[in-house]
Protein backbone atom coordinates (compact mmCIF):
# COMPACT_ATOMS: atom_id res chain seq x y z
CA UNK A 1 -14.02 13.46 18.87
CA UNK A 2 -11.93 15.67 16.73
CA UNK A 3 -12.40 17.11 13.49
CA UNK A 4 -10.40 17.12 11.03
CA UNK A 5 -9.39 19.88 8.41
CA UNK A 6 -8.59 20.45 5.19
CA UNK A 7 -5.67 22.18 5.88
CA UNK A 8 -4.78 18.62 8.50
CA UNK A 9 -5.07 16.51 5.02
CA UNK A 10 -3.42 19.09 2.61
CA UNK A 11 -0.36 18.03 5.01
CA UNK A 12 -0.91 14.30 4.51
CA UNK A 13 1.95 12.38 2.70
CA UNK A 14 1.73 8.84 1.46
CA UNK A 15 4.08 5.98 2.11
CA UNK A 16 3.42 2.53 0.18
CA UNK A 17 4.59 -0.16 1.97
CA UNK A 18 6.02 -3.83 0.25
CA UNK A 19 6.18 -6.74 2.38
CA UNK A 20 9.41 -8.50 1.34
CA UNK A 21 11.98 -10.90 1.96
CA UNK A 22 15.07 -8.67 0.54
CA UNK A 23 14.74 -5.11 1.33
CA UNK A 24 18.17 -4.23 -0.29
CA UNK A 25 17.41 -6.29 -3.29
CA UNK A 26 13.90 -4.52 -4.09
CA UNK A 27 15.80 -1.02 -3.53
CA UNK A 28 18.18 -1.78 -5.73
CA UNK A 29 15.40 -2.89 -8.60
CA UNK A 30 13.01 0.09 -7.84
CA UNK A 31 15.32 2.92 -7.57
CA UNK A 32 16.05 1.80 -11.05
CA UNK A 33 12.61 1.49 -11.99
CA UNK A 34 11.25 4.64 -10.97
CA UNK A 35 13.72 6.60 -11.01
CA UNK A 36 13.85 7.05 -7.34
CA UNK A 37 16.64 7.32 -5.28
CA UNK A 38 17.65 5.05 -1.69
CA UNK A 39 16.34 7.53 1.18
CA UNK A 40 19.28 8.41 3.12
CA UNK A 41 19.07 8.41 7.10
CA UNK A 42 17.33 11.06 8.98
CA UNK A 43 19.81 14.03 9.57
CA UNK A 44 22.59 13.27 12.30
CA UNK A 45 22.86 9.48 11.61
CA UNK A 46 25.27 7.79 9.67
CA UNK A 47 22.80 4.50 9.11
CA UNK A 48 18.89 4.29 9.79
CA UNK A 49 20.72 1.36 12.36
CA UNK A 50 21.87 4.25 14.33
CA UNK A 51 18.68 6.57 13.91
CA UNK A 52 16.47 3.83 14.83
CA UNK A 53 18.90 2.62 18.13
CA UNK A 54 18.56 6.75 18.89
CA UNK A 55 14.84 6.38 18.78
CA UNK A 56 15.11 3.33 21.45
CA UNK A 57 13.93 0.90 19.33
CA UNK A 58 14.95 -2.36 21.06
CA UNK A 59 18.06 -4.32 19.54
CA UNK A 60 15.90 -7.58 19.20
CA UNK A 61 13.69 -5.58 17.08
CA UNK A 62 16.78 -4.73 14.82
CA UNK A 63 17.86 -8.28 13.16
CA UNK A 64 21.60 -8.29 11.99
CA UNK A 65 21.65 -6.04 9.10
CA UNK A 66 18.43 -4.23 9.38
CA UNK A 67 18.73 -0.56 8.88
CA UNK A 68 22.50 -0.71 7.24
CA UNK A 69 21.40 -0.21 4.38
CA UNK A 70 18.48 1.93 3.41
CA UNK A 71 14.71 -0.10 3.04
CA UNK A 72 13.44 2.82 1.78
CA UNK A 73 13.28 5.26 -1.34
CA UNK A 74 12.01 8.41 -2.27
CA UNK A 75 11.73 10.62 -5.68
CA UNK A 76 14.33 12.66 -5.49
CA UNK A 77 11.90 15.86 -6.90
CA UNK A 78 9.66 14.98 -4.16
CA UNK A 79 6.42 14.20 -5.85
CA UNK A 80 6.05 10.72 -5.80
CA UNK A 81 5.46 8.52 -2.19
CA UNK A 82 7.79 7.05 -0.23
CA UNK A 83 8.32 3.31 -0.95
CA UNK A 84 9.18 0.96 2.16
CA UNK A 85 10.40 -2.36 1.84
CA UNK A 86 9.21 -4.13 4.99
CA UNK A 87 10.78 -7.11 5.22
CA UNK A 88 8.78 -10.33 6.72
CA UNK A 89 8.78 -14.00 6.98
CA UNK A 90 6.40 -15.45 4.51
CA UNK A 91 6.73 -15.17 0.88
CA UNK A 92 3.76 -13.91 -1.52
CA UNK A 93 1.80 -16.83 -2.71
CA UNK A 94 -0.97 -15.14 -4.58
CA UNK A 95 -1.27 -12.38 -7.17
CA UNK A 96 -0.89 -8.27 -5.32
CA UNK A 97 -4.01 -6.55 -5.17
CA UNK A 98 -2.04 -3.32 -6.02
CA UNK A 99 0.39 -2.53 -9.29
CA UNK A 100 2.50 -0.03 -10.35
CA UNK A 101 1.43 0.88 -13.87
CA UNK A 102 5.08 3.13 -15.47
CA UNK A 103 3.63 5.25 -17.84
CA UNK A 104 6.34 5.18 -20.29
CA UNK A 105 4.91 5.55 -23.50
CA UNK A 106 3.78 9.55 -23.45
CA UNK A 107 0.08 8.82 -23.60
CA UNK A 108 -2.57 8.20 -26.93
CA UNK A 109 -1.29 11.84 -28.01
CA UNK A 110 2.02 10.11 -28.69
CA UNK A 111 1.68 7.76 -31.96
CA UNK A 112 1.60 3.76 -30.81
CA UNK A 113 5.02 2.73 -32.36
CA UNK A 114 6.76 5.40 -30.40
CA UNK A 115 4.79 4.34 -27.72
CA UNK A 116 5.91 0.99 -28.02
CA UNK A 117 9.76 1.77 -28.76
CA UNK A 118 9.48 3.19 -25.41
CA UNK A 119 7.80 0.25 -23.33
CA UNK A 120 9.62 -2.04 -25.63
CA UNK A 121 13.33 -0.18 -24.02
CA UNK A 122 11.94 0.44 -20.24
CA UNK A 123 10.91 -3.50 -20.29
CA UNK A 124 14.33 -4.58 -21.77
CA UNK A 125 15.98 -1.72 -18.98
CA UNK A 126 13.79 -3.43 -15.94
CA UNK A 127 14.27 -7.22 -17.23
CA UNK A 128 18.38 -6.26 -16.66
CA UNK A 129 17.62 -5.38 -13.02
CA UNK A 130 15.93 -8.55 -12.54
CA UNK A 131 12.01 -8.24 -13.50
CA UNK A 132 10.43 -11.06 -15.45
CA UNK A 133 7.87 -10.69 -18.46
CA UNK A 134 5.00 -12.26 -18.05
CA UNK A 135 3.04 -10.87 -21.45
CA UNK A 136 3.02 -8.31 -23.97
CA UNK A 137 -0.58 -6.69 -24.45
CA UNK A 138 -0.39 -5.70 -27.99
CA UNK A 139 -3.92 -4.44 -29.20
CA UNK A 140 -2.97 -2.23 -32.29
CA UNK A 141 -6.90 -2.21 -33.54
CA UNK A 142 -7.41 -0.79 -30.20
CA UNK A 143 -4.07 1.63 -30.26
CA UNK A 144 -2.70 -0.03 -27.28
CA UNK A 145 0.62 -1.51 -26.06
CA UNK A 146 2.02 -2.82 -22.89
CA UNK A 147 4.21 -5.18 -20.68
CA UNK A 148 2.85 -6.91 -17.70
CA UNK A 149 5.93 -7.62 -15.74
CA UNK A 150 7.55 -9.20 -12.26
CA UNK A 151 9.74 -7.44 -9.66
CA UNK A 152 12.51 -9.77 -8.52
CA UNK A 153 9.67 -11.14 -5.64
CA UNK A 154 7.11 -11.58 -8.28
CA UNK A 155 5.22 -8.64 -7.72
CA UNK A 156 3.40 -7.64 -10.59
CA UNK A 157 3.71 -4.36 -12.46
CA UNK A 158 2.58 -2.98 -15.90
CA UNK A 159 4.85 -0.88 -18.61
CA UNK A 160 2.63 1.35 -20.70
């Protein structure tokens, strides 16, 4: 059995994967929400079409279209995860287990209506790209304020 180190996990990176049934569509609205950037094509390719035909992946593995345009993206100072859109058949039926919260808002330091100017302008940003509100959490006795929200595949995400 082997053992693993420390130093073996201090070189761990994290990926989060999406199932979806548009790829290029959920770039496009993610890149814009985070703040991330498409991830180009490993060094030497002009497509991840050609990096993954390189890496012998068979062509009936590689639908028309797949890996023209990028699936993934990255944060272009390199401290947040990789996000893949994987694309697949079926389409989500039930609520994600997982969210994205976007802090937006600076934190309780910052007082709640500057907090909420600053939801209330990411949420009207992301709803231009395609997300869908689903409610406002406005709790001013407890000094909170958020947006739940829907990617363009109805996965939900919060705006604090």
């Amino acid at each position: 059995m082997e053992t693993v180190t420390v130093t073996d996990i201090a070189e761990m990176t994290v990926q989060l994967t999406i199932d979806c049934s548009d790829p290029q569509r959920m770039v496009a609205f993610w890149t814009e929400a985070l703040g991330y950037v498409p991830e180009p094509p490993p060094g030497g390719h002009a497509t991840w079409r050609a990096y993954w035909e390189a890496m012998g992946v068979p062509e009936e593995e590689l639908p028309p279209g797949a890996g023209d345009v990028p699936e993934s993206i990255i944060d272009p100072s390199g401290r947040g995860p990789r996000v893949w859109f994987q694309q697949v058949p079926e389409p989500k039926v039930t609520k994600n287990r997982w969210h994205f919260d976007l802090n937006v808002g600076g934190g309780r330091d910052v007082p709640l209506d500057v907090r909420t100017l600053r939801v209330n302008a990411t949420v009207e940003r992301l709803v231009k790209a395609g997300a869908t509100v689903l409610r406002i959490k406005d709790e001013p006795d407890m000094q909170f304020y958020a947006a739940a929200l829907q990617d363009p595949e109805g996965n939900e995400f919060d705006v604090v």
